[in-house]
N, C-alpha and C. Protein backbone atom coordinates (compact mmCIF):
# COMPACT_ATOMS: atom_id res chain seq x y z
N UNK A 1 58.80 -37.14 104.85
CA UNK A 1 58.32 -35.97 104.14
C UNK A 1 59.49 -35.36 103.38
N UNK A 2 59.30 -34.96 102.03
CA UNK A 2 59.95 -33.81 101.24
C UNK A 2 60.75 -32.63 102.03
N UNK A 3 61.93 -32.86 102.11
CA UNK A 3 62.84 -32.37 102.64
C UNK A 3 62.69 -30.94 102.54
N UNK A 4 62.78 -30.56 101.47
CA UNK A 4 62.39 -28.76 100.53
C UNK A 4 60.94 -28.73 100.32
N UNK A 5 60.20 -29.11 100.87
CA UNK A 5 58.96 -29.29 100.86
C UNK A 5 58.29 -27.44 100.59
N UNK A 6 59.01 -26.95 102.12
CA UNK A 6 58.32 -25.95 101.77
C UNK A 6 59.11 -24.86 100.98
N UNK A 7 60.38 -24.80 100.84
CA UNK A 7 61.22 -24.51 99.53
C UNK A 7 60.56 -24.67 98.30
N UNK A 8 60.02 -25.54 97.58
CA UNK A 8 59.76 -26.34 96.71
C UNK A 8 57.78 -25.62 96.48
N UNK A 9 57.43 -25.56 97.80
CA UNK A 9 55.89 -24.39 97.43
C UNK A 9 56.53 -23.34 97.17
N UNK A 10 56.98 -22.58 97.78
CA UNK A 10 57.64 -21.35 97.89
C UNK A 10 57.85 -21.00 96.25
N UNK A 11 58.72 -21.37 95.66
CA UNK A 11 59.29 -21.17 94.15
C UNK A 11 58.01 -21.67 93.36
N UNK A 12 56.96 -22.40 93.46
CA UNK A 12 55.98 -22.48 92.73
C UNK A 12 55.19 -21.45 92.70
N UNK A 13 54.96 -20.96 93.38
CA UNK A 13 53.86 -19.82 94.00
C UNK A 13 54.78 -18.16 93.60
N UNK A 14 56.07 -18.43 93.67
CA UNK A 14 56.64 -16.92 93.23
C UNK A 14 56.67 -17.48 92.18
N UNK A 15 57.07 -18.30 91.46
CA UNK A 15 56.85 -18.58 89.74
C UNK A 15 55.66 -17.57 88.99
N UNK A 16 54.51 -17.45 89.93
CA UNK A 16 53.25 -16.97 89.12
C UNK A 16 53.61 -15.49 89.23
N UNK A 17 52.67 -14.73 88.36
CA UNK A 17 52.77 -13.16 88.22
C UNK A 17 51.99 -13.30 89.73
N UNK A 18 52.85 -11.56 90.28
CA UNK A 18 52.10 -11.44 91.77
C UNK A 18 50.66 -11.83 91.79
N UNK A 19 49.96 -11.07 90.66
CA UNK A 19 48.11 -11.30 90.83
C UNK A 19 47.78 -12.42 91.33
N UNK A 20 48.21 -13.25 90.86
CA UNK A 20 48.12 -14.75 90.89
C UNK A 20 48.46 -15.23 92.35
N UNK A 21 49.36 -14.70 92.70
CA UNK A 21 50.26 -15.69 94.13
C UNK A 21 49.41 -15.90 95.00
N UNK A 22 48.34 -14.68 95.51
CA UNK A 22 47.30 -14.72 96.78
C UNK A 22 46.39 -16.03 96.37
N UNK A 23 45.85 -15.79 94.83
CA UNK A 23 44.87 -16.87 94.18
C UNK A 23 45.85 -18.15 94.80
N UNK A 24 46.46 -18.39 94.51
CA UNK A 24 47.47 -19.76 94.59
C UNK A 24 47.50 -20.08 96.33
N UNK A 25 47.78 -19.39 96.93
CA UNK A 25 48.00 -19.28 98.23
C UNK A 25 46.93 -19.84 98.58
N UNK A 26 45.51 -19.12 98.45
CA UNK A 26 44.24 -19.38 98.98
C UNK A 26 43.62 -20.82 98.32
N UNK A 27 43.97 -20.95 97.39
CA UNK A 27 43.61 -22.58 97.14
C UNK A 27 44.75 -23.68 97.49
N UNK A 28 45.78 -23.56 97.57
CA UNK A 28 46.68 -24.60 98.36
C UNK A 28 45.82 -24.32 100.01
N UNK A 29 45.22 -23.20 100.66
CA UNK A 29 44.84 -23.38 101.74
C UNK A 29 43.74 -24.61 102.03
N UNK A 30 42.54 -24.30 100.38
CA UNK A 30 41.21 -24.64 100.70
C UNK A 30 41.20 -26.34 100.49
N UNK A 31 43.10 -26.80 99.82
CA UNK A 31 43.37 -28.09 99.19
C UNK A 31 43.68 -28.50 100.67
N UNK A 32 44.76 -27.91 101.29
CA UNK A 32 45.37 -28.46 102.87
C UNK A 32 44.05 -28.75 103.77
N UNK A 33 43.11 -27.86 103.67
CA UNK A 33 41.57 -28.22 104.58
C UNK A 33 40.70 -29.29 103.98
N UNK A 34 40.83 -29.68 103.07
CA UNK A 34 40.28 -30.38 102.44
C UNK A 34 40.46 -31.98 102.45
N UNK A 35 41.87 -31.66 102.75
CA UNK A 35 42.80 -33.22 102.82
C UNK A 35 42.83 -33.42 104.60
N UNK A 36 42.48 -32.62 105.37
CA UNK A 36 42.95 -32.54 106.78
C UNK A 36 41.77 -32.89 106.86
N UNK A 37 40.15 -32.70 106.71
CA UNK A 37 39.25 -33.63 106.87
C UNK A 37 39.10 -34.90 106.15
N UNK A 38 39.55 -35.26 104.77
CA UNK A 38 39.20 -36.55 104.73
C UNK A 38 40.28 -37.15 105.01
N UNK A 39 41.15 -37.06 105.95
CA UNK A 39 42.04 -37.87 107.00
C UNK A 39 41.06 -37.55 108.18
N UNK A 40 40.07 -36.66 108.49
CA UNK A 40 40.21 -36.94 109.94
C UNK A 40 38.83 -38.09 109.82
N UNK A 41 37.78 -37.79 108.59
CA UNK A 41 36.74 -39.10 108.37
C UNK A 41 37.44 -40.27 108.18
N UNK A 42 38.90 -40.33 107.45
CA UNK A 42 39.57 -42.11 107.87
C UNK A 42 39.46 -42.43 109.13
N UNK A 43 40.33 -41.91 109.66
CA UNK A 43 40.71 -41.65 111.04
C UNK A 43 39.42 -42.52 111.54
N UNK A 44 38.19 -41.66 111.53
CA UNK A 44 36.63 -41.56 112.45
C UNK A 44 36.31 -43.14 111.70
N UNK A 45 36.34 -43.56 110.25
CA UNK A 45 35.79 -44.78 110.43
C UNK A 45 36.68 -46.00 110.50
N UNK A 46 38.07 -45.53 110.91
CA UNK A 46 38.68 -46.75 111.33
C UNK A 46 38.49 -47.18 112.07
N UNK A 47 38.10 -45.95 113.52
CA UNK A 47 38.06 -46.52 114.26
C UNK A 47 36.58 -47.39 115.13
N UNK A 48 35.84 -47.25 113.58
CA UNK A 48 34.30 -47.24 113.35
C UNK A 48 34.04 -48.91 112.88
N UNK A 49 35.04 -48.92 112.01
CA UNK A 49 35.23 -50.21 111.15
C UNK A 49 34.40 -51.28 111.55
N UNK A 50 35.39 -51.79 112.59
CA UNK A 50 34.57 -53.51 113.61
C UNK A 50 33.81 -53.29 113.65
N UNK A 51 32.88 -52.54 114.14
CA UNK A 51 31.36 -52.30 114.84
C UNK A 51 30.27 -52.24 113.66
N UNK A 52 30.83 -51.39 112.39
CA UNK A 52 29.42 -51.19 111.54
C UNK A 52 30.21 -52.81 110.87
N UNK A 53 31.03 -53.39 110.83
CA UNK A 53 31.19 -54.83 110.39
C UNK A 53 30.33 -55.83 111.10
N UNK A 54 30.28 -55.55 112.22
CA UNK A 54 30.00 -56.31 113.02
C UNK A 54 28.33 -55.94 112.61
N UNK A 55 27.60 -55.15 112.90
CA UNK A 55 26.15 -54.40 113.39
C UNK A 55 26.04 -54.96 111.90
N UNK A 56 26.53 -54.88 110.36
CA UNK A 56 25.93 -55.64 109.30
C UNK A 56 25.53 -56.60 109.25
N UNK A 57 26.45 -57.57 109.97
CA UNK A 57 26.13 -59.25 109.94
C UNK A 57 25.25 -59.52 110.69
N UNK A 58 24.67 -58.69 111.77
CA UNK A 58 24.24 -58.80 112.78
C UNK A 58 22.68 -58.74 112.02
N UNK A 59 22.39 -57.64 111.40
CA UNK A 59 21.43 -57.37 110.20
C UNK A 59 21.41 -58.30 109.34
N UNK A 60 22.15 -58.60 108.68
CA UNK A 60 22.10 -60.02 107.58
C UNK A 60 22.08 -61.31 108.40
N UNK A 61 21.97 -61.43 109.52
CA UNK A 61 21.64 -62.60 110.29
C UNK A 61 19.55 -62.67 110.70
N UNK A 62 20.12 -61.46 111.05
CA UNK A 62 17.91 -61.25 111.53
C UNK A 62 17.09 -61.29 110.45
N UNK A 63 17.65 -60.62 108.82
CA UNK A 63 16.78 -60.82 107.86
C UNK A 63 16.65 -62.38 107.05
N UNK A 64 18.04 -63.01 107.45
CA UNK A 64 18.08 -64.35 107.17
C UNK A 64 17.18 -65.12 108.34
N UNK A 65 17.00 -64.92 109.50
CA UNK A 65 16.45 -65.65 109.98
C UNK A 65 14.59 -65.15 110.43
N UNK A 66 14.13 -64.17 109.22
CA UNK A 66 13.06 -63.60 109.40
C UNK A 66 12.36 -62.65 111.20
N UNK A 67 13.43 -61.95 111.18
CA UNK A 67 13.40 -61.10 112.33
C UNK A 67 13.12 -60.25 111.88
N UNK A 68 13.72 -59.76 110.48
CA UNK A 68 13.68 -58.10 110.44
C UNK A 68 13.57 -58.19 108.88
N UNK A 69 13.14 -57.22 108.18
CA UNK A 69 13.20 -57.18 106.45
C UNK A 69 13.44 -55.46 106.45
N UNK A 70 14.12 -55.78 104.97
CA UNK A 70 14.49 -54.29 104.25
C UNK A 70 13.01 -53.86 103.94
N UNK A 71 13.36 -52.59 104.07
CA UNK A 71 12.06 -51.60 104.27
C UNK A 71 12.68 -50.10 103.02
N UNK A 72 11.86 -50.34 101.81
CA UNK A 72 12.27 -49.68 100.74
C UNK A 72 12.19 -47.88 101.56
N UNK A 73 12.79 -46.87 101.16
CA UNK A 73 13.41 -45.71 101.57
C UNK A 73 12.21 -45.15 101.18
């Protein structure tokens, strides 16, 4: 990680006229929440991966062998 990382927000955020800084503040918040769930959905289908890999073929095996057919939505 960026050494001055948080140095480096810091001077971006006083860069702006005060009005601005809270605005800035509150959307670097709603960006950090934003990125902290779609790491935690990686996360959830990595460890998801094998299984819906697996449970597909498993499906493309039964409709190949007339067990089961797609059923329009």
């Amino acid at each position: 990680m960026h050494e001055n990382l948080t140095e480096t927000i810091a001077k971006m955020v006083q860069s702006l006229p005060q009005n601005l800084q809270l605005v800035a503040l509150e959307e670097f918040k709603r960006i950090i929440e934003e990125k902290r769930d779609e790491a935690k959905w990686d996360q959830l289908f990595e460890r998801t991966r094998e299984r819906l890999v697996a449970k597909a073929k498993e499906v493309k095996r039964e409709i190949k062998a007339g067990k089961t057919s797609l059923t329009p939505l």
